[in-house]
Protein backbone atom coordinates (compact mmCIF):
# COMPACT_ATOMS: atom_id res chain seq x y z
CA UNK A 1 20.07 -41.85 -69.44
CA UNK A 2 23.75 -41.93 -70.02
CA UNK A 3 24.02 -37.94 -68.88
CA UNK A 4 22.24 -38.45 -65.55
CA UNK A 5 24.60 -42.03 -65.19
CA UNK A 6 27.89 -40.39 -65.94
CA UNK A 7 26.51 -37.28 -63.38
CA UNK A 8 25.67 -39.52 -60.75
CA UNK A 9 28.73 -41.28 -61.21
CA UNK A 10 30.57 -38.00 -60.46
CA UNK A 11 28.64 -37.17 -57.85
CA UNK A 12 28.76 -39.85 -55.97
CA UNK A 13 32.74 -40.42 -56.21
CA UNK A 14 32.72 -36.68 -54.94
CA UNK A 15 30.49 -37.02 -51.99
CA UNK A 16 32.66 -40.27 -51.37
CA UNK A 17 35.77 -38.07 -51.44
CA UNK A 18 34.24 -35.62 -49.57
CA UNK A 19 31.76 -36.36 -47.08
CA UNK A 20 33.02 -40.39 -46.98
CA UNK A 21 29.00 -40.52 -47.45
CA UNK A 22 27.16 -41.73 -50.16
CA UNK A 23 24.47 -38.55 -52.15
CA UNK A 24 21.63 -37.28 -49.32
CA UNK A 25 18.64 -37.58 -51.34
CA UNK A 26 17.62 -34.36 -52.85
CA UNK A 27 21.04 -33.61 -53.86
CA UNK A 28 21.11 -37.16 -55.71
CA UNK A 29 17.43 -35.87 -57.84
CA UNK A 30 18.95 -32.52 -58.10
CA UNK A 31 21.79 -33.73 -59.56
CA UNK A 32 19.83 -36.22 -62.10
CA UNK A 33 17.94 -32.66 -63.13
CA UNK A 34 21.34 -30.77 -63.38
CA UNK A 35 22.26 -33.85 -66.01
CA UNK A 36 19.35 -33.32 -68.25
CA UNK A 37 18.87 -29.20 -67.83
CA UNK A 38 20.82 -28.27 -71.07
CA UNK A 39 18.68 -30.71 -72.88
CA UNK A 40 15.33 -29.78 -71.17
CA UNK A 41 16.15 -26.05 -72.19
CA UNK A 42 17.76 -26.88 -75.52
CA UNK A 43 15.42 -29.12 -77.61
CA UNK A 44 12.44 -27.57 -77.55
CA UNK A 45 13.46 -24.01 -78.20
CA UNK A 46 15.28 -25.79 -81.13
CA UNK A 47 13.40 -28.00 -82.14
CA UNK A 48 9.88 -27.28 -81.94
CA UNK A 49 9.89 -23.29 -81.15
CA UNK A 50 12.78 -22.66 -83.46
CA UNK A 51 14.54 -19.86 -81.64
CA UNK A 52 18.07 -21.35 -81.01
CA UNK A 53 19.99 -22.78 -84.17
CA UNK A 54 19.99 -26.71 -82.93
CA UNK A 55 19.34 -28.41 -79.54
CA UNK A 56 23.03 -27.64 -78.40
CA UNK A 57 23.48 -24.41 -78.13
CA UNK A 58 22.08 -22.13 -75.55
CA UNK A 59 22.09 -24.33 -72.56
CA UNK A 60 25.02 -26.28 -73.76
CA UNK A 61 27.28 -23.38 -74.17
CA UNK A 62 29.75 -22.64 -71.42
CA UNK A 63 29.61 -19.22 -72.04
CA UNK A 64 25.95 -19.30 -70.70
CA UNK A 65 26.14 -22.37 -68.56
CA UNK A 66 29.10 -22.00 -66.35
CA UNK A 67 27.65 -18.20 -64.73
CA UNK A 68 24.36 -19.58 -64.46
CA UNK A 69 25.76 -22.81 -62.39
CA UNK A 70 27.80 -19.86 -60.32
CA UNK A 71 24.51 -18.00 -59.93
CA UNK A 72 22.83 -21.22 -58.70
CA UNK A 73 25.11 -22.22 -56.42
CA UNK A 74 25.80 -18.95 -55.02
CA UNK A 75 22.14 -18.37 -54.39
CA UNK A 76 22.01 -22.03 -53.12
CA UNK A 77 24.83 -21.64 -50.70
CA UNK A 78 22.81 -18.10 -49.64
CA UNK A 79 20.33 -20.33 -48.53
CA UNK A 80 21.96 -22.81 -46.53
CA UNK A 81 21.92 -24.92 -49.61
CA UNK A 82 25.77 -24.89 -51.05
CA UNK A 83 25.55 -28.69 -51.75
CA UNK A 84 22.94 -28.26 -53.78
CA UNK A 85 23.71 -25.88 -55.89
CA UNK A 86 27.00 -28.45 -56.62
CA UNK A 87 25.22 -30.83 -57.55
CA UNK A 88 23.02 -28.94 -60.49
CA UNK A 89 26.42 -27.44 -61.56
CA UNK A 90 28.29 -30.91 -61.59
CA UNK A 91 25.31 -31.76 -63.74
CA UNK A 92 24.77 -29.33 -65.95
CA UNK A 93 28.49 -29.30 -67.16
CA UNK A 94 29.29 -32.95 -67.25
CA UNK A 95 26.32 -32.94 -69.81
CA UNK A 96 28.01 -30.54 -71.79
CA UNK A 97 31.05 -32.14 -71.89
CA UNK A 98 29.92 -35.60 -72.60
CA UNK A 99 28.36 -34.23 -75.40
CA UNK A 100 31.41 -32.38 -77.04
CA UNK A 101 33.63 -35.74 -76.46
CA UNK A 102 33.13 -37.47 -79.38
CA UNK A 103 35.76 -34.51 -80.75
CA UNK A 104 38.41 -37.06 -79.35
CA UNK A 105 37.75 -39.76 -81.71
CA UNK A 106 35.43 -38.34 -84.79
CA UNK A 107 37.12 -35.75 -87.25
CA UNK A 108 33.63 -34.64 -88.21
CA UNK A 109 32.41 -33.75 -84.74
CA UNK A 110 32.56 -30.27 -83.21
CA UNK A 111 32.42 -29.17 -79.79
CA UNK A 112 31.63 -25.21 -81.00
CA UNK A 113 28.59 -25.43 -78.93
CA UNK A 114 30.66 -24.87 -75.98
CA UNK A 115 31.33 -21.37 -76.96
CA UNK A 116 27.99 -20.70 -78.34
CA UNK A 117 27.40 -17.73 -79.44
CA UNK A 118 31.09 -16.61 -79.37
CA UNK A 119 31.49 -19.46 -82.22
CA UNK A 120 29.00 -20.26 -84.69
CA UNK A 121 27.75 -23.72 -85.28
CA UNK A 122 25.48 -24.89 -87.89
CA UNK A 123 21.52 -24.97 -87.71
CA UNK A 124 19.82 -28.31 -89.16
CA UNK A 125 19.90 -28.82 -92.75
CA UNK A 126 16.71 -30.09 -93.05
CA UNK A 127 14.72 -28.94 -90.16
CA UNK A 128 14.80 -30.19 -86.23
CA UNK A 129 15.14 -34.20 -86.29
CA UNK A 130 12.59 -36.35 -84.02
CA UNK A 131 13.33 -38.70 -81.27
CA UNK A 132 12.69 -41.43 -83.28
CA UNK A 133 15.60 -40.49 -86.04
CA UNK A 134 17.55 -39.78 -83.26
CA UNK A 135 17.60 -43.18 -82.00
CA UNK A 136 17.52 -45.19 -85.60
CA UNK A 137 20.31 -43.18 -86.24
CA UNK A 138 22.02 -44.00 -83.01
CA UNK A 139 21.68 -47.46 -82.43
CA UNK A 140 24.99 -48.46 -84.23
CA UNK A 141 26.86 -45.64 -82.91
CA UNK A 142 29.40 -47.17 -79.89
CA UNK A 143 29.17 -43.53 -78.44
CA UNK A 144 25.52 -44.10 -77.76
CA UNK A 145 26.26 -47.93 -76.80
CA UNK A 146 28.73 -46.71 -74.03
CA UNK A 147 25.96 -44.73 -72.19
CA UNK A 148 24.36 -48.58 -71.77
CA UNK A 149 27.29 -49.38 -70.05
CA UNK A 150 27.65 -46.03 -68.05
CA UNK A 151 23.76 -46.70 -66.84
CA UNK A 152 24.37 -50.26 -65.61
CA UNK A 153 27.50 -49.45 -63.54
CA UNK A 154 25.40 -46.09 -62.51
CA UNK A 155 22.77 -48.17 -60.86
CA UNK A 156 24.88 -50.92 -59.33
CA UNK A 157 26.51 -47.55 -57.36
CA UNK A 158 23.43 -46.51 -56.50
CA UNK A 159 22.31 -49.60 -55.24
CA UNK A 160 25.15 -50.19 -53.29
CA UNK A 161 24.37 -46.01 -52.10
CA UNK A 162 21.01 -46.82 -50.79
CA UNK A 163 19.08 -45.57 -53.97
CA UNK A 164 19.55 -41.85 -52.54
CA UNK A 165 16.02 -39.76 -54.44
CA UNK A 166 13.96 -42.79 -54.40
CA UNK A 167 12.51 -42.38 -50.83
CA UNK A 168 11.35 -38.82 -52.10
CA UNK A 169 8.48 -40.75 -54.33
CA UNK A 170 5.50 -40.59 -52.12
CA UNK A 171 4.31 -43.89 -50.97
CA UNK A 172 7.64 -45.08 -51.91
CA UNK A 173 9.49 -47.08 -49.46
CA UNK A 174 13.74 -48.42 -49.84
CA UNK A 175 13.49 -51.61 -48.82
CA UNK A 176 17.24 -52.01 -47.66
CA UNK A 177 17.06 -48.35 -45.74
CA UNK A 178 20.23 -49.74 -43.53
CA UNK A 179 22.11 -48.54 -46.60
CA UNK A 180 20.79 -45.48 -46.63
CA UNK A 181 21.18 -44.74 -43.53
CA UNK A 182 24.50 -45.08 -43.45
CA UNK A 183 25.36 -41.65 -44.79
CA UNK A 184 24.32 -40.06 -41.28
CA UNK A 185 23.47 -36.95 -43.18
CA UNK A 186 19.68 -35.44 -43.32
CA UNK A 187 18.74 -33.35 -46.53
């Protein structure tokens, strides 16, 4: 949750910046999809198909990523669409950079997925872990703590943005629309 917090985050203070609106609400899911892409690609050729090395690699790599976000939006903007292609790409690569940042602070951590394949990084020592070792492993880690943090200031902005993507679940209704409607913009 901390990559689609951090990506809303951005998103958000850019639409601010540059529309003085608050996320229309497909770009605010597209956006949330954007965040979690490199994973959704990653893991499970890693980890359970075993074609890429580990679950940051293919779809993590800027080498890969950043002409496939140009492809996107460019095909996006082709169809009237620009915005949305933004969004995915402001996703997509925040996730990858979140990712590499604990570089700053942990001599042990690499960022060589960025420039996957041009650099090599290492495959798993002892096979793909699971979800579960994932988070035993991560639950003392203030890196993984932070995202906690990220989420709960996430949704207090997108309360106070009209909780832009909700209204897209059917039978779903935003109770305080007035701040919703605010933006003045139509998806």
């Amino acid at each position: 949750m901390g990559h689609v917090a951090i990506a809303y985050l951005l998103y958000t203070a850019s639409t601010r910046f540059r529309f003085d609106a608050p996320p229309t609400a497909m770009a605010a899911v597209i956006v949330g999809f954007g965040s979690l892409f490199p994973d959704l690609v990653d893991k499970p050729l890693a980890w359970y198909l075993g074609v890429l090395p580990t679950g940051r690699s293919l779809a993590h790599s800027l080498v890969v990523l950043v002409p496939l976000v140009i492809c996107v939006y460019l095909i996006a903007r082709w169809r009237g669409a620009g915005e949305y292609g933004f969004a995915f790409g402001l996703g997509a690569i925040s996730h990858s950079l979140v990712d590499a940042a604990p570089v700053f602070w942990d001599s042990d951590a690499t960022a060589a997925f960025l420039l996957w394949p041009i650099l090599s990084i290492p495959e798993y020592e002892s096979g793909s872990p699971t979800v579960l070792a994932l988070l035993r492993d991560s639950l003392t880690d203030p890196y993984f703590l932070s995202e906690f943090v990220f989420l709960a200031v996430a949704l207090v902005v997108w309360r106070a943005d009209g909780y832009p993507g909700l209204e897209l679940v059917p039978g779903f209704e935003v109770a305080d629309a007035d701040v919703r409607d605010q933006a003045g913009r139509d998806d």
